[in-house]
Protein backbone atom coordinates (compact mmCIF):
# COMPACT_ATOMS: atom_id res chain seq x y z
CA UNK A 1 0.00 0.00 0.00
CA UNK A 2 0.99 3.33 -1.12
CA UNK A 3 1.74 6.30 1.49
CA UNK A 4 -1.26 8.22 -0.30
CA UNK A 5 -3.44 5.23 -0.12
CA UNK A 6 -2.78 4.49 3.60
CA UNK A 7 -3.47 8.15 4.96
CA UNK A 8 -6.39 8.30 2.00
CA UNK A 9 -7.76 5.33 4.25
CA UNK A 10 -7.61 7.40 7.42
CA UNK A 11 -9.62 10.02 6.46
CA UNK A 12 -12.02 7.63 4.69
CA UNK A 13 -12.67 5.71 7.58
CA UNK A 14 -13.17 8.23 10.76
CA UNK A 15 -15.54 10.88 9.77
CA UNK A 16 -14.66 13.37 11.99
CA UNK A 17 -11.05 13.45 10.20
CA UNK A 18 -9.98 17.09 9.14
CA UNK A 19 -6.83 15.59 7.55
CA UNK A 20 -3.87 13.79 8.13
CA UNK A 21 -0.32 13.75 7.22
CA UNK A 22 3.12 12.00 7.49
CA UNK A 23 5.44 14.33 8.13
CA UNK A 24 9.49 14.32 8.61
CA UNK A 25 11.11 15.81 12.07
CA UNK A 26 12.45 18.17 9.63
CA UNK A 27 8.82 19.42 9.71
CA UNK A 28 8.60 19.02 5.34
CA UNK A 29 5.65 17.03 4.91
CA UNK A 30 5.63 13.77 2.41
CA UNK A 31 2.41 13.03 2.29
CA UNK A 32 -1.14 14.56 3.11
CA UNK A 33 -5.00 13.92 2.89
CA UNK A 34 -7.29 16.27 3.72
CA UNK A 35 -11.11 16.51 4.15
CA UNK A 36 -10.95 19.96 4.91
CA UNK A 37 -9.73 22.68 2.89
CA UNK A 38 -8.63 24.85 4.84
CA UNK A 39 -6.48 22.57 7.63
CA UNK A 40 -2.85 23.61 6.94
CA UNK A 41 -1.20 20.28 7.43
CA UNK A 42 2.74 22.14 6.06
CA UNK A 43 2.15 24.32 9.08
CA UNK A 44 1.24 22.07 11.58
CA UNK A 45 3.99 19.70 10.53
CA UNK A 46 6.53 22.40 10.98
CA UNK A 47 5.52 23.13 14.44
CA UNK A 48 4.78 20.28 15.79
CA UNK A 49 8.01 18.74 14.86
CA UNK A 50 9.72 20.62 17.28
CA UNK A 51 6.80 19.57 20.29
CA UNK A 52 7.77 15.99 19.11
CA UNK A 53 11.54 16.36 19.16
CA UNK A 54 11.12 18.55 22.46
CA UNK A 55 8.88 15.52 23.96
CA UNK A 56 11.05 12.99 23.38
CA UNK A 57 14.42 14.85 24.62
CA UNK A 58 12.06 15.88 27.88
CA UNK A 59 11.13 11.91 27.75
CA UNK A 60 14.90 10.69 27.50
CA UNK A 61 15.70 12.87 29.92
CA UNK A 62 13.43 11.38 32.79
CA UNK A 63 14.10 7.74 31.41
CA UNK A 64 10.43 7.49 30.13
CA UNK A 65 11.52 5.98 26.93
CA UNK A 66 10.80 7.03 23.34
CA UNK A 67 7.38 8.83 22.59
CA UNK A 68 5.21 7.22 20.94
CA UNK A 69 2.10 9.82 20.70
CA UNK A 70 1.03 13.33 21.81
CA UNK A 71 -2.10 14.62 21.25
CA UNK A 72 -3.47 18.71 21.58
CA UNK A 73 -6.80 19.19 22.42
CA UNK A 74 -8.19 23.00 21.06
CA UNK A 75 -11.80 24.60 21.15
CA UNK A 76 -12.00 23.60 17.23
CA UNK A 77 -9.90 20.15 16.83
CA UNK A 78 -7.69 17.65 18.40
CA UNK A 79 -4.18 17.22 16.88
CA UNK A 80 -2.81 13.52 17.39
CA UNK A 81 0.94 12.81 16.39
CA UNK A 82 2.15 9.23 16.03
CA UNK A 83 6.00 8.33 15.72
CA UNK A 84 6.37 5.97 12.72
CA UNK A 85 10.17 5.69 12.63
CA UNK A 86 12.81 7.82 14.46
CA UNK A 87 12.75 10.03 11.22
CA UNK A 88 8.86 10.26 10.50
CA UNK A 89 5.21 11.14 12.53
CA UNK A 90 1.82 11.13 11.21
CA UNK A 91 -0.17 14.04 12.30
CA UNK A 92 -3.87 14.05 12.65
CA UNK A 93 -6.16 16.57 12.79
CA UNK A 94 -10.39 15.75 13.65
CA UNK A 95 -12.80 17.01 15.24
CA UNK A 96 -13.15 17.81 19.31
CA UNK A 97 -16.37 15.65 19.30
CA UNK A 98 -14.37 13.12 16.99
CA UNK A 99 -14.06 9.28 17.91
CA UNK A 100 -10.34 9.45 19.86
CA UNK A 101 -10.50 5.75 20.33
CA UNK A 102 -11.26 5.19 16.57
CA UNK A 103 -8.55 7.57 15.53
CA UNK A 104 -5.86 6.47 17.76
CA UNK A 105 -6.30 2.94 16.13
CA UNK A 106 -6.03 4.29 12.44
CA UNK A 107 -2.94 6.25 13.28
CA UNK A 108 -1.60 2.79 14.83
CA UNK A 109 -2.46 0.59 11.94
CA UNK A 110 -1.16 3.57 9.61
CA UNK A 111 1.43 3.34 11.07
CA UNK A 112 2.47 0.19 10.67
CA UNK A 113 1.98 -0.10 7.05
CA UNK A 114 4.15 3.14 6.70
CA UNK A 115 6.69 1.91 8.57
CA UNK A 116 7.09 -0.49 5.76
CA UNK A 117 7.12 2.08 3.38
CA UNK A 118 9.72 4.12 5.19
């Protein structure tokens, strides 16, 4: 499966999904879907790149291990990030009301497949 087709099936399968992205720590994203027009998934990749690499020094630094996932919760949307390799996230953006559960799992099983990719 195809880094298009495996965030295309994100955003196909949870409803509330605004878009969703896999994105290099660089911030430069590879790869985006979007249900909504106007989510800017190059901007939120470049700034929540540095939240990621910031969580996982803050992480080393206590001994928690590697981070896995972070997730910001606004008035408008939640913003989930998933590590995929020690080079790549996936960033997802749905709706406050949206199905966390639900969207947590996608990001996993995108995850996996992308990882394969990667």
């Amino acid at each position: 499966m195809s880094l298009a087709e495996s965030l295309r099936r994100v955003v196909q399968e949870l409803d509330e999904a605004g878009g969703v992205a896999i994105v290099g720590m660089d911030g430069i994203v590879v790869e985006e879907q979007k249900r909504d027009p106007r989510i800017d998934l190059q901007t939120l990749g470049a700034e929540f790149s540095g939240l990621f690499r910031s969580a996982g020094k803050l992480a080393e630094s206590v001994e928690f291990g590697e981070v896995s996932e972070l997730m910001t919760s606004a008035e408008r949307s939640v913003v989930i990030l998933r590590r995929v390799t020690a080079e790549y996230f996936l960033v997802l953006v749905i709706h406050p009301d949206g199905n966390l559960g639900k969207a947590r799992f996608l990001l996993r099983r995108a995850g996996s497949q992308l990882k394969m990719e990667l």
